[in-house]
Every structure is written in C-alpha cells, then in structure tokens.
C-alpha atoms as a PDB file:
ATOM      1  CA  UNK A   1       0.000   0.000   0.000  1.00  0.00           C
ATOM      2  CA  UNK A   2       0.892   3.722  -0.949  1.00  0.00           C
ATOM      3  CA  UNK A   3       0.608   6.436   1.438  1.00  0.00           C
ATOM      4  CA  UNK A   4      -0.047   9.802  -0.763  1.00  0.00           C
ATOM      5  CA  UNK A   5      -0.696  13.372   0.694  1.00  0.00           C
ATOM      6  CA  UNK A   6      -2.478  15.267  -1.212  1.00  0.00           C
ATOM      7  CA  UNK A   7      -2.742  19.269  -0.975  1.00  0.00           C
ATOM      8  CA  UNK A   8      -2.709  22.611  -2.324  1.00  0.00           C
ATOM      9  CA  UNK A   9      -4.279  26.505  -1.321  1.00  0.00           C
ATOM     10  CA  UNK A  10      -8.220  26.495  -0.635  1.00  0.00           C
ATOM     11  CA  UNK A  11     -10.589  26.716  -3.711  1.00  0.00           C
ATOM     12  CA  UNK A  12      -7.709  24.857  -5.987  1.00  0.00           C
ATOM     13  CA  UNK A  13     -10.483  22.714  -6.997  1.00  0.00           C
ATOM     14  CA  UNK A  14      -9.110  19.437  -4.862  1.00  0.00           C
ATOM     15  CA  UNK A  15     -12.600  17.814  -3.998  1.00  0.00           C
ATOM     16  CA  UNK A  16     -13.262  16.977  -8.048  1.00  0.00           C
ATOM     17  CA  UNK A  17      -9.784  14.942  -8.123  1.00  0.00           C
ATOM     18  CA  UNK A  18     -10.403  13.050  -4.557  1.00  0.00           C
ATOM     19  CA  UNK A  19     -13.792  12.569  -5.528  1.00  0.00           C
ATOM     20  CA  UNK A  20     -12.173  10.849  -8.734  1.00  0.00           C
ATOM     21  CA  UNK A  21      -9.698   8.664  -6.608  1.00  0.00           C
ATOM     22  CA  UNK A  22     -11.913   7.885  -4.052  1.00  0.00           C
ATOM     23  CA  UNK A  23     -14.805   6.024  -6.988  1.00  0.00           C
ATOM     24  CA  UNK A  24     -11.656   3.564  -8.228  1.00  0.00           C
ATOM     25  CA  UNK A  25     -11.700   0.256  -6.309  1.00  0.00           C
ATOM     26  CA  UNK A  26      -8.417   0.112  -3.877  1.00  0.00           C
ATOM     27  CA  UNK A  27      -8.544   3.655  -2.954  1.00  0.00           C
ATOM     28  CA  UNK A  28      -9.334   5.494   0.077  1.00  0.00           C
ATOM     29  CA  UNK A  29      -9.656   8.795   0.093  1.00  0.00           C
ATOM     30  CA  UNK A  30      -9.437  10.924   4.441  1.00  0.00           C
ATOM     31  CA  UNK A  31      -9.869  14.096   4.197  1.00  0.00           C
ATOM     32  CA  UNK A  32      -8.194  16.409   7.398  1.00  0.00           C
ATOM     33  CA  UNK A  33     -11.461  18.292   7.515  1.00  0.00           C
ATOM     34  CA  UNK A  34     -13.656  15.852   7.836  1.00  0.00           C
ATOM     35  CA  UNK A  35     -11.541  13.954  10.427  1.00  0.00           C
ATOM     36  CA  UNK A  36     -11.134  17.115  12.730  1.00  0.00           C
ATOM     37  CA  UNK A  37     -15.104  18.165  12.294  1.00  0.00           C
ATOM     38  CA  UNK A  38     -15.232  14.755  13.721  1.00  0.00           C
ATOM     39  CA  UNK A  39     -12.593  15.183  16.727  1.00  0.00           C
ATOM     40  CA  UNK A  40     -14.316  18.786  17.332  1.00  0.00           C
ATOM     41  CA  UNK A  41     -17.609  17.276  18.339  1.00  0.00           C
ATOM     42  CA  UNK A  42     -19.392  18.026  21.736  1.00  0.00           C
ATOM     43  CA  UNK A  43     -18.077  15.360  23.998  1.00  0.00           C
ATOM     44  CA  UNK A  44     -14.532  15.156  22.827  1.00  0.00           C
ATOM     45  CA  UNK A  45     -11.055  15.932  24.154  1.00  0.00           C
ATOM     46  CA  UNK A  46     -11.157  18.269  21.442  1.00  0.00           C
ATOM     47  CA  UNK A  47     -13.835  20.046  21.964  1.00  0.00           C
ATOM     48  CA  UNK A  48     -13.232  20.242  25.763  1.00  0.00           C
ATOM     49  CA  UNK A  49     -10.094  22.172  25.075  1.00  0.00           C
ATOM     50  CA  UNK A  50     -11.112  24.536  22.454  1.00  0.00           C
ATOM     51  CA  UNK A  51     -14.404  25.865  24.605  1.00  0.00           C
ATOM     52  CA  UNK A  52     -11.897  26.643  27.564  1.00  0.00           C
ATOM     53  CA  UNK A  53      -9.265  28.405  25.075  1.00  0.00           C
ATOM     54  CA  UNK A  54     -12.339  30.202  22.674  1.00  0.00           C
ATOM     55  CA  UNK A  55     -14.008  30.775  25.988  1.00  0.00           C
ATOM     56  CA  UNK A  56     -16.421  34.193  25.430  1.00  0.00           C
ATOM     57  CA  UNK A  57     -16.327  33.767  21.610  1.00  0.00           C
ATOM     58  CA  UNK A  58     -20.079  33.498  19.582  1.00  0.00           C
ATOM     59  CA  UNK A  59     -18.958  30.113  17.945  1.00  0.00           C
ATOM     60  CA  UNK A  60     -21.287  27.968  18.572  1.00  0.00           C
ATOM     61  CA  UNK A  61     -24.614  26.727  16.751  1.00  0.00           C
ATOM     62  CA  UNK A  62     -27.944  26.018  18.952  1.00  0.00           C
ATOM     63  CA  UNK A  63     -27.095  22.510  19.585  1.00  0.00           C
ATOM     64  CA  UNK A  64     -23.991  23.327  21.527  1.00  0.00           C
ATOM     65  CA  UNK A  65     -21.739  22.409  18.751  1.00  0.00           C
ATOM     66  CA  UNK A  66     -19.251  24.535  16.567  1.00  0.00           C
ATOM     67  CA  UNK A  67     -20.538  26.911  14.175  1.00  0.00           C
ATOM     68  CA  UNK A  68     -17.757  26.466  11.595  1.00  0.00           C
ATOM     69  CA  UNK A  69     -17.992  29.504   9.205  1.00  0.00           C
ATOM     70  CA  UNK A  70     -18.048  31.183  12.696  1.00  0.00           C
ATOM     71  CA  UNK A  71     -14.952  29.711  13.924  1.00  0.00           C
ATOM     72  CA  UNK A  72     -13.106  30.053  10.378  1.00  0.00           C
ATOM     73  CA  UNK A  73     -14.241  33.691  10.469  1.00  0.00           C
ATOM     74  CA  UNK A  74     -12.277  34.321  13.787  1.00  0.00           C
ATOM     75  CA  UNK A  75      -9.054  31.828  13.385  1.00  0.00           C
ATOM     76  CA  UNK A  76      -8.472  33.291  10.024  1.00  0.00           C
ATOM     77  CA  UNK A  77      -8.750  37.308  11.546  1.00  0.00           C
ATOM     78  CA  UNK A  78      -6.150  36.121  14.236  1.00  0.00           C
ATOM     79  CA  UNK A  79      -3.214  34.475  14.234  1.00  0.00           C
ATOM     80  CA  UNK A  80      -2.796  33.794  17.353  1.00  0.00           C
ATOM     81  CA  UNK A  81      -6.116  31.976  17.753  1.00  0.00           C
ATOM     82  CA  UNK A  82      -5.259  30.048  14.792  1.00  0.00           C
ATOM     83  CA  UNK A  83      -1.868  29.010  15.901  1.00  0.00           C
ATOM     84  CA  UNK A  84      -4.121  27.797  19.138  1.00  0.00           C
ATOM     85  CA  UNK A  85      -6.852  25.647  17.114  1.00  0.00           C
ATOM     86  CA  UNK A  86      -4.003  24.060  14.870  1.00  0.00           C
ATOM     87  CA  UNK A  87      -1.609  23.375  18.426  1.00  0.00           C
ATOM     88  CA  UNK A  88      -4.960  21.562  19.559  1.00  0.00           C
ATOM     89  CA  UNK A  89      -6.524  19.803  16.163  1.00  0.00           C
ATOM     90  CA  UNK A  90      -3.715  18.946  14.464  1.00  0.00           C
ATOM     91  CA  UNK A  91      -2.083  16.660  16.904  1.00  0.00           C
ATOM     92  CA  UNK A  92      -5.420  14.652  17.044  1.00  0.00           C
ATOM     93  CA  UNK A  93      -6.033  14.665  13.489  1.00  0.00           C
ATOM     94  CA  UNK A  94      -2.366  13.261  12.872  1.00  0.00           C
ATOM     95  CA  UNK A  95      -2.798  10.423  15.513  1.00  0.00           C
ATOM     96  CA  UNK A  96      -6.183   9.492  14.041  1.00  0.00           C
ATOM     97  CA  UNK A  97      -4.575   9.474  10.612  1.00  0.00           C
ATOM     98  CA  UNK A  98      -1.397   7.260  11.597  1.00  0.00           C
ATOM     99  CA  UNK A  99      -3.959   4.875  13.141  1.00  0.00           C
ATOM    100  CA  UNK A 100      -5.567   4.765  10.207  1.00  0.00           C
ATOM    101  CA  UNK A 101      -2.686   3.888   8.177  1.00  0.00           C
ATOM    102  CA  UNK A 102      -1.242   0.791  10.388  1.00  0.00           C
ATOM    103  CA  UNK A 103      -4.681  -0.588   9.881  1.00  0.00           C
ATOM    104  CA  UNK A 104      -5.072  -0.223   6.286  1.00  0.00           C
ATOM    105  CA  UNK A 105      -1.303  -1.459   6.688  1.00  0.00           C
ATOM    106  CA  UNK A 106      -2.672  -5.047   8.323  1.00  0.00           C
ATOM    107  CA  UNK A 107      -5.579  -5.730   6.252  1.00  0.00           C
ATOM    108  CA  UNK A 108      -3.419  -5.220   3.482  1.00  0.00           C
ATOM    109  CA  UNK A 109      -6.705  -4.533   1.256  1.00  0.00           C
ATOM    110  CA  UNK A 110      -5.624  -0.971  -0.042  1.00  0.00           C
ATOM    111  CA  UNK A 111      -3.353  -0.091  -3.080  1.00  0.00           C
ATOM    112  CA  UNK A 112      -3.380   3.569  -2.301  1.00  0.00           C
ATOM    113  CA  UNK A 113      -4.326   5.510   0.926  1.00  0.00           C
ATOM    114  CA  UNK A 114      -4.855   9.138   0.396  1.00  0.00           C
ATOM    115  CA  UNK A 115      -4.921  12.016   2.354  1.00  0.00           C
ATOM    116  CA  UNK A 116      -6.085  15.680   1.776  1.00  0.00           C
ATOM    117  CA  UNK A 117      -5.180  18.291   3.909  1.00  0.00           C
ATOM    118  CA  UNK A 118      -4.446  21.974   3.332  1.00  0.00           C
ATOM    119  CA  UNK A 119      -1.379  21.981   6.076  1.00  0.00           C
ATOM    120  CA  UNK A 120      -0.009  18.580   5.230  1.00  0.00           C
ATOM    121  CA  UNK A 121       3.679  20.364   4.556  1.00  0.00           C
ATOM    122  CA  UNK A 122       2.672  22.688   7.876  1.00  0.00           C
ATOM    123  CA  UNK A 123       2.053  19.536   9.704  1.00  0.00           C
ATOM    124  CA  UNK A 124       5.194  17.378   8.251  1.00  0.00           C
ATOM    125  CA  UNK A 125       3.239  15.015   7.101  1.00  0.00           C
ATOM    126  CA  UNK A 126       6.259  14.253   4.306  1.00  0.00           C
ATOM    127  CA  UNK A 127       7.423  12.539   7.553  1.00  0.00           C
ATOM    128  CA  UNK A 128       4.581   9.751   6.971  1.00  0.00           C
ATOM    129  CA  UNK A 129       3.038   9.718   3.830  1.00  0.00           C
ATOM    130  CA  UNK A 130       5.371   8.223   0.098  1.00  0.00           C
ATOM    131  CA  UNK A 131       5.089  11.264  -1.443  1.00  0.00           C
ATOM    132  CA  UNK A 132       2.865  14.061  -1.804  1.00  0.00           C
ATOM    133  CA  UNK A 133       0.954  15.580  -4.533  1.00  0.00           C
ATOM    134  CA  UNK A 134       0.256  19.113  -4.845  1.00  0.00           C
ATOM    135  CA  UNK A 135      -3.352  20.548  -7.380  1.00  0.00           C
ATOM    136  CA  UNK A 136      -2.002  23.742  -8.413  1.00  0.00           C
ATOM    137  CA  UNK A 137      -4.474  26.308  -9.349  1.00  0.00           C
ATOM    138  CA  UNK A 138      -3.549  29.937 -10.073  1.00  0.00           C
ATOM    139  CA  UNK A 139      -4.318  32.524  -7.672  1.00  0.00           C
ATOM    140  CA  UNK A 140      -7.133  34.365  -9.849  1.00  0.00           C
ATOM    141  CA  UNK A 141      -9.117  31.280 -10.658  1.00  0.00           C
ATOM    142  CA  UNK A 142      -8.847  30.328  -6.634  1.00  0.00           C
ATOM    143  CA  UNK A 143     -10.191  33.822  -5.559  1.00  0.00           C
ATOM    144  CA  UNK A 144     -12.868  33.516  -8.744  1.00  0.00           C
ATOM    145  CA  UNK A 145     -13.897  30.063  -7.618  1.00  0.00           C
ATOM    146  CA  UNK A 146     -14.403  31.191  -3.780  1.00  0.00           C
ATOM    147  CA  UNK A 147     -16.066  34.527  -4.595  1.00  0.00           C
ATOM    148  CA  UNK A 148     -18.428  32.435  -6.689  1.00  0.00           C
ATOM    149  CA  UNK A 149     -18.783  29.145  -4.766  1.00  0.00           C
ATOM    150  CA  UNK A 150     -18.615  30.858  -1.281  1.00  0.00           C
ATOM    151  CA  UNK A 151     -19.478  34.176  -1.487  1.00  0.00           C
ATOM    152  CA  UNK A 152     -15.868  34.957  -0.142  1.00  0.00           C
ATOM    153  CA  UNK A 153     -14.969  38.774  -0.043  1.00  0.00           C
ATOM    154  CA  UNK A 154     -11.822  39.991  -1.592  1.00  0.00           C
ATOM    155  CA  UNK A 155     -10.731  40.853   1.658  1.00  0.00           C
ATOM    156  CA  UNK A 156     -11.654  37.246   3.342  1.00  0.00           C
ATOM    157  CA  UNK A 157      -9.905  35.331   0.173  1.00  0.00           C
ATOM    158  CA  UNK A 158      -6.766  38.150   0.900  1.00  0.00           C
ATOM    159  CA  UNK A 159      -6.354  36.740   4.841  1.00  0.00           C
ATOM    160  CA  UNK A 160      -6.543  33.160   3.501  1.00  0.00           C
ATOM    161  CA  UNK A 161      -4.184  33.374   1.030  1.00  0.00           C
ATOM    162  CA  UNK A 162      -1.950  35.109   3.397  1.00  0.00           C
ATOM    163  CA  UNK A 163      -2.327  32.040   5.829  1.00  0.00           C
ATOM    164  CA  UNK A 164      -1.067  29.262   3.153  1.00  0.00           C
ATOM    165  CA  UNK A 165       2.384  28.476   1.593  1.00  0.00           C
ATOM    166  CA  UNK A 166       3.394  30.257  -1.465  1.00  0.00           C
ATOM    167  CA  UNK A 167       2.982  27.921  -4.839  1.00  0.00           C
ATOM    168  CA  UNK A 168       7.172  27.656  -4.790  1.00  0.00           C
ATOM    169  CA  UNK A 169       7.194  26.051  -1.123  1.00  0.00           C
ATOM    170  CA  UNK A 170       4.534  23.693  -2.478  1.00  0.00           C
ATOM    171  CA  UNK A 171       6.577  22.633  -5.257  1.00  0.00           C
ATOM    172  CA  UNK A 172       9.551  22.249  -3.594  1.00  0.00           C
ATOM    173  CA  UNK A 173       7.743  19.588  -1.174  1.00  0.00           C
ATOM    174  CA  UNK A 174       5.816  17.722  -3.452  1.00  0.00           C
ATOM    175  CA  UNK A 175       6.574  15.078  -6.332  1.00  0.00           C
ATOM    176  CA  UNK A 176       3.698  15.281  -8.225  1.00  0.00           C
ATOM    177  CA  UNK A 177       2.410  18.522  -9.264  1.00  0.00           C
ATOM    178  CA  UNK A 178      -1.182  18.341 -10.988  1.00  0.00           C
ATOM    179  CA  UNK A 179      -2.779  21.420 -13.299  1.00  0.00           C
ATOM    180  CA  UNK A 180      -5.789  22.209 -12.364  1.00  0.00           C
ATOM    181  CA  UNK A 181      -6.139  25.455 -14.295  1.00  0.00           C
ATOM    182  CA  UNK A 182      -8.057  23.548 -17.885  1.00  0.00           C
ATOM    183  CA  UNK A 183     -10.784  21.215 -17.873  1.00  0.00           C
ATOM    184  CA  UNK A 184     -11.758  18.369 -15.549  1.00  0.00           C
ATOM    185  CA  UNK A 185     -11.420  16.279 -18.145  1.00  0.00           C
ATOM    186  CA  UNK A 186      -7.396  17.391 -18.237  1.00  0.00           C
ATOM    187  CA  UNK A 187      -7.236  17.221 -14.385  1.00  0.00           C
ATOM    188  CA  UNK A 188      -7.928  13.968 -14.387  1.00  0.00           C
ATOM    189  CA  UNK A 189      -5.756  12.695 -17.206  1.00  0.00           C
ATOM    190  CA  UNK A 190      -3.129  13.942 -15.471  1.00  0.00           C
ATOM    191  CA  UNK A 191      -4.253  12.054 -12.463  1.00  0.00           C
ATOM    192  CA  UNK A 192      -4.554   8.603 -14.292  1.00  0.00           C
ATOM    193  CA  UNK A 193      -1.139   9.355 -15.018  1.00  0.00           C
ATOM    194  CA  UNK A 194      -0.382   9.876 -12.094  1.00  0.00           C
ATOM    195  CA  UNK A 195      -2.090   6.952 -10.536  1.00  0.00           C
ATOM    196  CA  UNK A 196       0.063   4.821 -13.051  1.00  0.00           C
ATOM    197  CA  UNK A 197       3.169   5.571 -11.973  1.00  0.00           C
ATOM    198  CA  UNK A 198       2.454   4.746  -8.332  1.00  0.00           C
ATOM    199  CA  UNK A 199       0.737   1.677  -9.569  1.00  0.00           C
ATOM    200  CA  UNK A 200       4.598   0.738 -11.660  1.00  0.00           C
ATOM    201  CA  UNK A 201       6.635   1.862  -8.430  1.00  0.00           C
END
C-alpha cells in the first residue's frame, strides 16, 4: 500500500480529483477536515479544550456544537487563535490518521491511501506519507472560484491566502504537481497518469 498526501491553497479545486480517486476500487480517500469536524464534536477531548481556550467567543450553533464559518471567520482574523486551534486539532487529526494507516497497513486490502489536507507540509506530514501531490491552481481562478462558490470577499480570500504556503514552497515539497487550471477532463488525465506511476513503483 501507498501512502499519498495530497494538498494545495483552498478553492484549488481538490474535492473533483479526490472525488475521482476515491470512486476507483483500492482507494481510500481521508480528508483532514472531515476527520477534525469529527474530533471537534461536543463530547470530545477536542472540543473540551477549544471551549476553555475560545471561551467568550459566539462560535457555537444552537445545539452546543461549533458553528464552523463562525470559527473560520475568527481563526483566520487572528493568528494567534489560529496558531491555538491548529496546536490543539492537528495533533489529534495526525494520531487518528497514523492509526488509520497501520490498519489499512494489516488488512493489506488498499493499493493507495490518500490524504487531503491543506497543512499537510505545515504539519510534516512528508514525515509519513510516500510522497505528496500538490493541485495547483492559479491565484485568480482560486479567488474567482471562492467569490463564486462561497461568497468569499476579496478581503476574506486576501487573509486566507496570506495564511497558506506560497505555490514555490509547495513545489519544492511535493513530487507530483497536478494542473488544475483547464478542464476536468485534463485534471484527471493527469491524475490517471499519475495513478500509473504509483501503480509501476
């Protein structure tokens, strides 16, 4: 079994191409996101720690739980709370992920696990994963594609942008290097190909 990390800067498009992988038989697709919504839930160690450090913050939806476009809205307007939330999530999210991978490891089922995660070079995940793949997008098609798909202000997609690697650290961490600027139908050629080589290797 492969271990591939797959990332790149928010609205690059990424969900298309791990929707792709994760509909071919021997492929599992985790996605960080999902996994720390997950860990964040009322009842968890997670969540115990973030409402004592976000104490007095409107976060929150009716049901007790996180209010996510709340939270992003205050992590991403201070670093310092950021830097907090990842020093909390992250750790949890990794753990959960190596987990993951010893048992896929055993069963021995899987030809490729995957993992998506905007921070996976923030996190060292290089550390643990084959290699990692990076869905490059240009910066005006990512702000395009979040002012139309999320209703993201110039000045939101600004902070965000400001919060991620530049597109040369990317490349300098990651093997594979997809182009997700043409059509889907480009994308995932290039992602067959790349599937290919792992698949020779």
């Amino acid at each position: 079994m492969r271990f591939i990390g797959i990332t790149g800067g928010v609205g690059a498009g990424k969900s298309a191409i791990l929707a792709h992988l994760a509909s071919k038989p021997g492929i599992r697709v985790m996605l960080a996101d999902e996994i720390a919504h997950d860990l964040m839930q009322p009842g968890t160690e997670c969540f115990q720690k973030l409402k004592q450090k976000f104490a007095g913050e409107d976060i929150y939806q009716p049901d007790g739980s996180f209010d996510r476009a709340q939270l992003a809205a205050v992590i991403f307007s201070d670093d310092r709370k950021r830097e907090e939330l990842n020093a909390i999530v992250h750790p949890a999210v990794r753990e959960y992920v190596l987990q993951q991978k010893e048992a896929e490891e055993r069963t021995g089922k899987l030809f490729l696990l995957v993992l998506e995660a905007a921070l996976l070079i923030e996190e060292h995940y290089d550390e643990i994963c084959d290699e990692l793949w990076y869905i490059y997008t240009t910066e005006e098609n990512r702000r395009a594609r979040l002012k139309a798909s999320r209703g993201y202000s110039d000045a939101h997609v600004d902070r965000i942008f400001a919060s991620q690697l530049s597109e040369e650290e990317y490349r300098r961490h990651c093997r594979v290097v997809i182009d997700n600027n043409g059509t889907l139908e480009e994308t995932l050629t290039q992602t067959e190909e790349a599937l290919r080589r792992e698949a020779y290797e």
